[in-house]
N, C-alpha and C. Protein backbone atom coordinates (compact mmCIF):
# COMPACT_ATOMS: atom_id res chain seq x y z
N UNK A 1 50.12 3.06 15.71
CA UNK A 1 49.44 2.38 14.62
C UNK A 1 48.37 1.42 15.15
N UNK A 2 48.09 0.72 16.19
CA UNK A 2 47.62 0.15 16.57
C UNK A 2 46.58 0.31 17.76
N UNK A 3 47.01 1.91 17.33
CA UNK A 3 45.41 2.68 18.41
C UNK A 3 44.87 3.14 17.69
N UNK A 4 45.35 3.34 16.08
CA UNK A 4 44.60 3.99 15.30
C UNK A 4 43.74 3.00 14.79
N UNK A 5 44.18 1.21 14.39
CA UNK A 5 43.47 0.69 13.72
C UNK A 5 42.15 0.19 15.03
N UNK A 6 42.32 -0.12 16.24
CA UNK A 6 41.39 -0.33 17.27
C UNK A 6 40.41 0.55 17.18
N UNK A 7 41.18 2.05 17.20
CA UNK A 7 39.48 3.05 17.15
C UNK A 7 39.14 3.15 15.65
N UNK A 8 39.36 2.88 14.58
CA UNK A 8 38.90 2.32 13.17
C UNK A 8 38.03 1.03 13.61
N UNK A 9 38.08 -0.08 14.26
CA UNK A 9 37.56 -1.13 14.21
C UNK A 9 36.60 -0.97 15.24
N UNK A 10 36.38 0.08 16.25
CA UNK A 10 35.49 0.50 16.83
C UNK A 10 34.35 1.05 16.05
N UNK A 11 34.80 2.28 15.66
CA UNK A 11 34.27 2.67 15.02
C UNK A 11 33.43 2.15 13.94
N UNK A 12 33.94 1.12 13.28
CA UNK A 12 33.43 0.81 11.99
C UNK A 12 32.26 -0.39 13.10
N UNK A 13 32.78 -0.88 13.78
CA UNK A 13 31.47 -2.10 14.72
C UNK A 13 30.51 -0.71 15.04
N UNK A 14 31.14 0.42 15.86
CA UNK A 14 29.79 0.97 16.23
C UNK A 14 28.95 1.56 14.87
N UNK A 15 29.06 2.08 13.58
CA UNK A 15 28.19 2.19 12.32
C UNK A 15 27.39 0.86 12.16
N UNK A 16 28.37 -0.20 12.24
CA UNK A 16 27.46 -1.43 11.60
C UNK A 16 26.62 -1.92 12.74
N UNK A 17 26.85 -1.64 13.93
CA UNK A 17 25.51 -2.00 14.99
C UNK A 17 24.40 -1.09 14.72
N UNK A 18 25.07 0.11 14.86
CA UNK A 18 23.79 1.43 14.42
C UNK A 18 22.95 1.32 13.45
N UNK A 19 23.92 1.05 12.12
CA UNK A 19 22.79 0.82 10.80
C UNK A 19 21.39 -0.21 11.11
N UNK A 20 20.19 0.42 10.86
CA UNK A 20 18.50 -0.35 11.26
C UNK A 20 18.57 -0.78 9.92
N UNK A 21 18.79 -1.72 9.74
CA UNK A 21 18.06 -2.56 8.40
C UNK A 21 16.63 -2.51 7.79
N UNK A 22 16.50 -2.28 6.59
CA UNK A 22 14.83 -2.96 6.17
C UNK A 22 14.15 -3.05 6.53
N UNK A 23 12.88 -2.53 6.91
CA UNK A 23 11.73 -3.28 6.92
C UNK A 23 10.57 -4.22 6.39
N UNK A 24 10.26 -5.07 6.56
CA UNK A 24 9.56 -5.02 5.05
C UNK A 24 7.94 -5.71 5.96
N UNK A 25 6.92 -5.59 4.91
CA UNK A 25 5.64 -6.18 5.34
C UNK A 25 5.45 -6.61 4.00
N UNK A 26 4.06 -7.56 4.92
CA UNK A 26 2.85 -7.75 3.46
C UNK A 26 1.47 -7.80 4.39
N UNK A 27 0.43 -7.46 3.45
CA UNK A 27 -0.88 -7.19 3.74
C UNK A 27 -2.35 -8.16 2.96
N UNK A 28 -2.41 -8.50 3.06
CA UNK A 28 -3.76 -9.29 2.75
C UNK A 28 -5.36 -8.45 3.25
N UNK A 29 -5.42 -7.76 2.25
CA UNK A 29 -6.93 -7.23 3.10
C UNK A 29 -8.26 -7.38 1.93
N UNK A 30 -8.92 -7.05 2.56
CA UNK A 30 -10.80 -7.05 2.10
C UNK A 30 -11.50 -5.66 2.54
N UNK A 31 -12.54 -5.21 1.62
CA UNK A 31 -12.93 -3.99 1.45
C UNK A 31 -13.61 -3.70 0.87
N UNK A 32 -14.08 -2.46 0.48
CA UNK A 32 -15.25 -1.73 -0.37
C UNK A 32 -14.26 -0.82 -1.46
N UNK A 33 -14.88 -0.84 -2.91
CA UNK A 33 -14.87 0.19 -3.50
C UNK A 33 -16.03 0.92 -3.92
N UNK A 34 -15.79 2.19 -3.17
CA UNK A 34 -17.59 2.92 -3.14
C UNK A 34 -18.17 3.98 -3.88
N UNK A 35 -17.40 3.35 -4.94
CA UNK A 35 -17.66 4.26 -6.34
C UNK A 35 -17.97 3.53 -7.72
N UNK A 36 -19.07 3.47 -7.95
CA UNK A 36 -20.22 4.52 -7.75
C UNK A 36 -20.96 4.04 -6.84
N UNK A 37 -20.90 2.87 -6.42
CA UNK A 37 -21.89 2.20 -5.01
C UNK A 37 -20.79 0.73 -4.19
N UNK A 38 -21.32 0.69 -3.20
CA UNK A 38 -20.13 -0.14 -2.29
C UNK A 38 -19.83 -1.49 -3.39
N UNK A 39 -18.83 -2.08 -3.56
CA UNK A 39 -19.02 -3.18 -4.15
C UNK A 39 -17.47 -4.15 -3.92
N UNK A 40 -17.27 -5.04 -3.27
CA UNK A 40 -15.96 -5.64 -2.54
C UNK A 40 -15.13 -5.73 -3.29
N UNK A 41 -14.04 -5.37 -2.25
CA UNK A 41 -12.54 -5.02 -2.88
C UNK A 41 -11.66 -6.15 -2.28
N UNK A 42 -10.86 -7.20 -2.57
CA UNK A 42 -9.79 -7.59 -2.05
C UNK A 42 -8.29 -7.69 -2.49
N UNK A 43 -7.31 -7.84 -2.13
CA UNK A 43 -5.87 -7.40 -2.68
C UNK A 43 -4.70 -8.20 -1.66
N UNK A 44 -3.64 -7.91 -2.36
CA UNK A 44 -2.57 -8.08 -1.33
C UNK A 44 -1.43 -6.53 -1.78
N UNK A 45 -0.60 -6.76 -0.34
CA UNK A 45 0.21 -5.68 -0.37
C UNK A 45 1.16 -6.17 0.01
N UNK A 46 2.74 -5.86 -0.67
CA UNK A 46 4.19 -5.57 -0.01
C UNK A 46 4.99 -4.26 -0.04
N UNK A 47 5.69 -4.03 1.06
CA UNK A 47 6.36 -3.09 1.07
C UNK A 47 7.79 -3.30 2.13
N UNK A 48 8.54 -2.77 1.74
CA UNK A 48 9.72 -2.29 2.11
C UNK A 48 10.25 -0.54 2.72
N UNK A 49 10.32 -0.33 4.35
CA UNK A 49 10.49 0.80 4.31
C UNK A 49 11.82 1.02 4.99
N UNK A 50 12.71 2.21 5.21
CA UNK A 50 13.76 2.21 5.69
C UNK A 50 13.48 3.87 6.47
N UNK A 51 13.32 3.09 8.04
CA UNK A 51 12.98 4.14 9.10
C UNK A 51 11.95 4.94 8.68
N UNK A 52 11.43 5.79 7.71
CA UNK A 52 10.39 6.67 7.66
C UNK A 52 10.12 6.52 6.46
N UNK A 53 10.57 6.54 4.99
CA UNK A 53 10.47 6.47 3.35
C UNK A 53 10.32 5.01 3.53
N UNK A 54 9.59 4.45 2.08
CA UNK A 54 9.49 3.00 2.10
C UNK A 54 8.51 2.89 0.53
N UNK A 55 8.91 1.80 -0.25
CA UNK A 55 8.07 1.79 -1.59
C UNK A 55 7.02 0.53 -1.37
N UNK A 56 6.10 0.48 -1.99
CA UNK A 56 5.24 -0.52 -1.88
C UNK A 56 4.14 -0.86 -3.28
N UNK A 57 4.27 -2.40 -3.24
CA UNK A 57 3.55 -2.67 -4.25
C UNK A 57 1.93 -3.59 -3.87
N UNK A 58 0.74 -2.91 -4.20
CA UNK A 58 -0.06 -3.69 -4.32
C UNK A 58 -0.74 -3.88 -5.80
N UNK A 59 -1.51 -5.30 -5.35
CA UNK A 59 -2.92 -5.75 -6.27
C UNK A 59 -3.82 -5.79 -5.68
N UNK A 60 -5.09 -4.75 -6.30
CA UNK A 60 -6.60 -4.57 -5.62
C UNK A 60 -7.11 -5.02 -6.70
N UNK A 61 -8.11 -6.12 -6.34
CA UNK A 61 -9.60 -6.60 -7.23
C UNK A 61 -10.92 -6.10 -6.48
N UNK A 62 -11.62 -5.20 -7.38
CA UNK A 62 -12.94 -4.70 -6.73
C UNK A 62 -14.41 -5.72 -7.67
N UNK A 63 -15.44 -6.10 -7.16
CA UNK A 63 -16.22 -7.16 -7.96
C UNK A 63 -17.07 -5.93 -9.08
N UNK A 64 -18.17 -6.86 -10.00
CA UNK A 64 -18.95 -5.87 -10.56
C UNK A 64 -20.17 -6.11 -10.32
N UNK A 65 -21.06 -5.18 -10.68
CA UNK A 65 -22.62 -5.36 -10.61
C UNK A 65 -23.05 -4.91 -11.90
N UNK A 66 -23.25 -5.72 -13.25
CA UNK A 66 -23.52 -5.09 -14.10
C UNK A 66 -25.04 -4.89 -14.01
N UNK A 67 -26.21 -5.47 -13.47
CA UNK A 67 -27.22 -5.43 -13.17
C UNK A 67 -27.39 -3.55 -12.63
N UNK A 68 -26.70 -3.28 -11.82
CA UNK A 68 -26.56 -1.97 -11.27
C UNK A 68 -25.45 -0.93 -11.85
N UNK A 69 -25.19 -1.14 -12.69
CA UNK A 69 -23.80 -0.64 -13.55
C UNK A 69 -22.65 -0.20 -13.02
N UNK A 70 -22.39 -0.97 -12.43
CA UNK A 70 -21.04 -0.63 -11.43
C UNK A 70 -20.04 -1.90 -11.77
N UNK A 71 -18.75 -1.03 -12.69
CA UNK A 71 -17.74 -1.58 -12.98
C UNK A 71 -16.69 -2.63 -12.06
N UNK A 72 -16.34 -3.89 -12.66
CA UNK A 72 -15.27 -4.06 -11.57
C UNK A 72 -13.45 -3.10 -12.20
N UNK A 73 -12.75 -3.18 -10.85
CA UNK A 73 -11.91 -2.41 -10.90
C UNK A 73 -10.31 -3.30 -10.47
N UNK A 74 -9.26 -3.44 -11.31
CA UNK A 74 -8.15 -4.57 -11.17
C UNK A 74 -7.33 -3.48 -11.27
N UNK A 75 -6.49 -3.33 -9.95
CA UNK A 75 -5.11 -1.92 -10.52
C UNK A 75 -3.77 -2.88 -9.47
N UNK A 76 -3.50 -2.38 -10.22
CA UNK A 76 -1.24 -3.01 -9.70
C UNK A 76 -1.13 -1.19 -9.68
N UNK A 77 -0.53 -1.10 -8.26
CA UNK A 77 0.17 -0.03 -7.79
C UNK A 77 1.83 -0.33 -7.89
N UNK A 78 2.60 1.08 -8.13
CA UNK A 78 3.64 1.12 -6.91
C UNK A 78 3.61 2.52 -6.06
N UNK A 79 4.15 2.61 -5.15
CA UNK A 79 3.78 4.06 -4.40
C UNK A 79 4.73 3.80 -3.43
N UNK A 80 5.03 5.34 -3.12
CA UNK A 80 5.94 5.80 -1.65
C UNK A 80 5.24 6.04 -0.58
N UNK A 81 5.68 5.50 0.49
CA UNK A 81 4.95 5.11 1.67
C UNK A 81 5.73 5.99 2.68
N UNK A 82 4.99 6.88 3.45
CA UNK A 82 6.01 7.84 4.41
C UNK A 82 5.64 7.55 5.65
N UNK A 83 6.06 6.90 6.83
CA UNK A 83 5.07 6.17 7.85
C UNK A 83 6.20 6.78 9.12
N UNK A 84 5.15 6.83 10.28
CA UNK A 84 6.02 7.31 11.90
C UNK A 84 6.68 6.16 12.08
N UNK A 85 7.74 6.10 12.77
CA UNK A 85 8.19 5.24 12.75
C UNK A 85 7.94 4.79 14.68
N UNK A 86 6.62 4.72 14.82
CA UNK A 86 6.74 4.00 16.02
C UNK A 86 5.59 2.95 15.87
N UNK A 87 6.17 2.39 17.16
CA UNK A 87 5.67 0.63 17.54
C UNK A 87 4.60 0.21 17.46
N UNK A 88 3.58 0.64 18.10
CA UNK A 88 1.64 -0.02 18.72
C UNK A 88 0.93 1.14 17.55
N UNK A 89 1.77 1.80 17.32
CA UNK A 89 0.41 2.54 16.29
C UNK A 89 1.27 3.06 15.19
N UNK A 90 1.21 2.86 13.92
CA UNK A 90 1.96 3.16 13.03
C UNK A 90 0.79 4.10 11.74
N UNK A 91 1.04 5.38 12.16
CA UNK A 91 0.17 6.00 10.32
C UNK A 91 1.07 6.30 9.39
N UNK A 92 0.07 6.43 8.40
CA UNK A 92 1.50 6.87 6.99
C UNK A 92 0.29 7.81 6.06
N UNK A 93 1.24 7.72 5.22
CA UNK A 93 0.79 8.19 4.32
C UNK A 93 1.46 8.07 2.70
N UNK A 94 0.45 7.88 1.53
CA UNK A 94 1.25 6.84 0.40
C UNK A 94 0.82 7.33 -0.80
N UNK A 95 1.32 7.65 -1.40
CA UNK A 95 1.13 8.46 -3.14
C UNK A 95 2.19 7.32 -3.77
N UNK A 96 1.29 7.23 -5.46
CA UNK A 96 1.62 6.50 -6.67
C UNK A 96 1.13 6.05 -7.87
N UNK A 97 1.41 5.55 -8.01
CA UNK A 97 0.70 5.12 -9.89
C UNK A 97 0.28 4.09 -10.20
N UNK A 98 -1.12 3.71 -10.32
CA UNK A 98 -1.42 2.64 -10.86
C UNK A 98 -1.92 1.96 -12.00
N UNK A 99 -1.86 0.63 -12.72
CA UNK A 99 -2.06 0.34 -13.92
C UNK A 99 -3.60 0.18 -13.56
N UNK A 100 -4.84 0.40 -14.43
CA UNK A 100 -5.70 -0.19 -13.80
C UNK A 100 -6.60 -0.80 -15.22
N UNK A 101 -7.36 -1.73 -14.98
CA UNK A 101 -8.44 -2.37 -16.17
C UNK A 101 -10.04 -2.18 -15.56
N UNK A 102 -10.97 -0.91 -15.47
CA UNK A 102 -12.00 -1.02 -15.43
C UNK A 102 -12.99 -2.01 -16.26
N UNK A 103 -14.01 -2.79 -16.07
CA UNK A 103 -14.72 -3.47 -16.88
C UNK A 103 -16.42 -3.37 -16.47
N UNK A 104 -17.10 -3.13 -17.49
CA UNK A 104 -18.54 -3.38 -17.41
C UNK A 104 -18.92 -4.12 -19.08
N UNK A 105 -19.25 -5.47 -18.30
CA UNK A 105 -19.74 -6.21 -19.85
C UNK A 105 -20.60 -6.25 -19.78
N UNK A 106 -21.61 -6.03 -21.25
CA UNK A 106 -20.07 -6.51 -22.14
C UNK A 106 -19.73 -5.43 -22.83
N UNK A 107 -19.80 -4.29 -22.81
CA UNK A 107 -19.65 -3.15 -23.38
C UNK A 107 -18.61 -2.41 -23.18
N UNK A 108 -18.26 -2.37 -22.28
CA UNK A 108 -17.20 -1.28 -21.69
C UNK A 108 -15.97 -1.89 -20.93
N UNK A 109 -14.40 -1.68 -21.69
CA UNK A 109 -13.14 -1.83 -20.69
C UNK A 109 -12.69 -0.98 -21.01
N UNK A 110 -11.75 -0.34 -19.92
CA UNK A 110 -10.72 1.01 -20.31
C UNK A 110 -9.61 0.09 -19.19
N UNK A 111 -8.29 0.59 -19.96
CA UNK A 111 -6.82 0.37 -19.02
C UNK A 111 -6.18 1.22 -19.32
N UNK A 112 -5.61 1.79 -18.18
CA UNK A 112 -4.67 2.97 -18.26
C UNK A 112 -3.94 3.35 -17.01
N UNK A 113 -3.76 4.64 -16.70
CA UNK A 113 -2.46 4.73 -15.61
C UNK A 113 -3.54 5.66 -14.97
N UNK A 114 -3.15 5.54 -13.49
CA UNK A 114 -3.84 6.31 -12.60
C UNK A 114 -3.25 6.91 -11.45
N UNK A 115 -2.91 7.71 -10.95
CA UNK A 115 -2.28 8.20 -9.91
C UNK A 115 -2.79 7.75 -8.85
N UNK A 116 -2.77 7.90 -7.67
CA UNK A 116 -3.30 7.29 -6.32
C UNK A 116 -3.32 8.17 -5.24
N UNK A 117 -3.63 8.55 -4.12
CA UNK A 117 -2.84 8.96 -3.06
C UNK A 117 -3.60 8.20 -1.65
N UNK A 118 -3.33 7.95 -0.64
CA UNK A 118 -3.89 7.50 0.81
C UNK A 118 -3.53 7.88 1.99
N UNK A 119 -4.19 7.03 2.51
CA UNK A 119 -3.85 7.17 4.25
C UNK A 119 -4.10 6.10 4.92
N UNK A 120 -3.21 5.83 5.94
CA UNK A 120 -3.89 4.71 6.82
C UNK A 120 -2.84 4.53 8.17
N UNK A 121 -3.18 3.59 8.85
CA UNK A 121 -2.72 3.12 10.28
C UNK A 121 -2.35 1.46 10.46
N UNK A 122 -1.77 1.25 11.07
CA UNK A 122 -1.34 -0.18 11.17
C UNK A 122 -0.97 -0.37 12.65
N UNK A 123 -1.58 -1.33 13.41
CA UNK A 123 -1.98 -1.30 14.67
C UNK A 123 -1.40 -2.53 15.27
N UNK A 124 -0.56 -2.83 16.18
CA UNK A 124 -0.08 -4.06 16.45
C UNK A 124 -0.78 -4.70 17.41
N UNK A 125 -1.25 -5.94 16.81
CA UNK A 125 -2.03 -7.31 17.78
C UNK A 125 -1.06 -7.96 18.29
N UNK A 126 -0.48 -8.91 17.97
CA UNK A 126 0.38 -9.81 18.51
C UNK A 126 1.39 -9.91 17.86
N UNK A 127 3.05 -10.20 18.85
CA UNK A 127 4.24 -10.08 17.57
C UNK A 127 4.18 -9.33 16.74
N UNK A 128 4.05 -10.13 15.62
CA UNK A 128 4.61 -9.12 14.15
C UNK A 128 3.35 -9.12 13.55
N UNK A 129 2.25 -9.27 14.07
CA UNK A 129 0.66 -9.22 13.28
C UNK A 129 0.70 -8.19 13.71
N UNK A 130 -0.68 -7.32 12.81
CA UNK A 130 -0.82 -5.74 12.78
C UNK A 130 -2.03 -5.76 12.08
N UNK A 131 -2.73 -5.38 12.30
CA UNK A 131 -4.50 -5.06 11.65
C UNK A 131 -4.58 -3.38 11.35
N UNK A 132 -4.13 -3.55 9.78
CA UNK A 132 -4.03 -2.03 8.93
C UNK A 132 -5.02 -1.76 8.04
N UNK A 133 -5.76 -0.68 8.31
CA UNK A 133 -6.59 0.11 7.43
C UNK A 133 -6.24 1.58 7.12
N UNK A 134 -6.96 1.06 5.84
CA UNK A 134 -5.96 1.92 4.87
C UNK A 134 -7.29 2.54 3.90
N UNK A 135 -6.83 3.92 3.14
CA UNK A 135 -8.13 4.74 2.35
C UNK A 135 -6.97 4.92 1.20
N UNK A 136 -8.08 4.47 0.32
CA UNK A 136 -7.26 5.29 -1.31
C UNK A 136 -8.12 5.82 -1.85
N UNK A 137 -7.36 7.12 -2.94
CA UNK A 137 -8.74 7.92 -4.33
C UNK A 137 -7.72 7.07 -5.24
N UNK A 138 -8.50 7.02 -6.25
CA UNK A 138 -7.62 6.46 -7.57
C UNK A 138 -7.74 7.71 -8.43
N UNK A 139 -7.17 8.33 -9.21
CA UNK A 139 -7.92 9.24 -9.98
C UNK A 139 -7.71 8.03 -11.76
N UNK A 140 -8.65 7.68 -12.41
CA UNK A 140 -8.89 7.48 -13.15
C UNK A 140 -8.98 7.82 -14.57
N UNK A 141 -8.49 7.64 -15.70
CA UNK A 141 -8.48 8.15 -17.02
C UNK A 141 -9.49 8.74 -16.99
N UNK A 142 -9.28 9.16 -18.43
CA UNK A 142 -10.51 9.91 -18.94
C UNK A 142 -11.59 9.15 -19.71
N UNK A 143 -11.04 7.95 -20.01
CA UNK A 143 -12.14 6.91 -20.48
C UNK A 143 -13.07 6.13 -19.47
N UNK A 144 -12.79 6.68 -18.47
CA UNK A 144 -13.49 5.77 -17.16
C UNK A 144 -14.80 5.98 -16.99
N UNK A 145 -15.58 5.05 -16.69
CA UNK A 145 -16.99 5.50 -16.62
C UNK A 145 -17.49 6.00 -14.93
N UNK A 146 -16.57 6.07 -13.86
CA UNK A 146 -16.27 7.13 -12.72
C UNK A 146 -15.03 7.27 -11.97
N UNK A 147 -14.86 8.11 -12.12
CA UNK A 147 -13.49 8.52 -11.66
C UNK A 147 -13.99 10.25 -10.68
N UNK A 148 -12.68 10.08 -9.25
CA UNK A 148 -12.19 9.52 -9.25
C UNK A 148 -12.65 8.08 -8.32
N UNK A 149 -12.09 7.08 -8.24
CA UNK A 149 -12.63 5.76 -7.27
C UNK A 149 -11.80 5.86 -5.77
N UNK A 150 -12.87 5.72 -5.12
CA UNK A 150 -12.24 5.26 -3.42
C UNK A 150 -12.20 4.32 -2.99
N UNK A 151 -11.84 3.64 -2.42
CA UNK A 151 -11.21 2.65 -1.88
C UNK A 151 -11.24 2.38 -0.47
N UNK A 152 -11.90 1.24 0.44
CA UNK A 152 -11.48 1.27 1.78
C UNK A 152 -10.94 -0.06 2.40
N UNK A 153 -10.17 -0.07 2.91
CA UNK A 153 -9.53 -1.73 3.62
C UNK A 153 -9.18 -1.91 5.11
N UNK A 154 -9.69 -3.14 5.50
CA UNK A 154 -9.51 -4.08 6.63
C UNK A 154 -8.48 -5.03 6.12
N UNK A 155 -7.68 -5.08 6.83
CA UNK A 155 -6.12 -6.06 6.34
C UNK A 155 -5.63 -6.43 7.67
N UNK A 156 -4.65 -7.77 7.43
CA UNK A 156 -3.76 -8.24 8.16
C UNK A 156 -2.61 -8.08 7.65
N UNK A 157 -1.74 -7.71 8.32
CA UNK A 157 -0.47 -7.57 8.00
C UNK A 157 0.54 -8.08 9.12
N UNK A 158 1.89 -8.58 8.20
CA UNK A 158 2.67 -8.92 8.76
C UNK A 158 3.65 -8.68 8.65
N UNK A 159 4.77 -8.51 9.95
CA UNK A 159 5.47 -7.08 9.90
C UNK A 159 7.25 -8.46 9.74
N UNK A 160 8.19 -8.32 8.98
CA UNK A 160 8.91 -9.08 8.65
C UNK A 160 10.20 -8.66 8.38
């Protein structure tokens, strides 16, 4: 009885050393949305991944030029994030849905749901800093005055 409960209590220490916990980040970046012409994008990002799958939520604000008719663009994502799971260079790849509020005043707002998909890399500087760029399409309603929108980002991230 007492070799059975030792290799039980082995056992159960070696699962709970093994189990890799959570990951989680957040991202702060700046950017272009270059649809229909470049016009700055900034946002923040969090995510949570576990070894390779991982969900993530951002907010992107893109500015406007109504002078040049180029909408600004406000979307809240969530999306699945599928990333390698190694150290100095990390890519992924991230599909999801976003709420978004196009605006050109004073004439024109549309809000609606938009699918997403991307790509990007996350590159380690120091510790747990990481300088990630990242590409999104938005695909956009049908009320949008262009769809679909791209997206490009320079970010800091921090790996937590």
């Amino acid at each position: 009885m007492a070799a059975t409960t030792r290799v039980g209590v082995l056992v159960a220490i070696l699962i709970v050393g093994a189990a890799r916990s959570a990951l989680a980040d957040a991202t702060a970046f700046i950017g272009a949305t270059t649809t229909p012409a470049n016009h700055a994008a900034k946002g923040l990002a969090i995510a949570t991944t576990f070894v390779v799958v991982g969900f993530e939520f951002e907010y992107s604000s893109s500015s406007d030029d109504p002078s040049a008719g180029v909408p600004s663009l406000k979307s809240g994502s969530g999306n699945i994030i599928v990333q390698a799971p190694l150290s100095n260079f990390q890519p992924y790849v991230t599909t999801g849905l976003s709420v978004y509020r196009e605006t050109l005043e004073p004439t024109h707002q549309q809000t609606g749901l938009a699918p997403n998909i991307g790509l990007g890399l996350k590159m380690a500087l120091i510790g747990p800093l990481r300088l990630r760029v990242d590409y999104r399409v938005f695909k956009l309603g049908s009320g949008a005055l262009y769809s679909p929108a791209h997206r490009v980002y320079l970010g800091l991230n921090l790996k937590f």
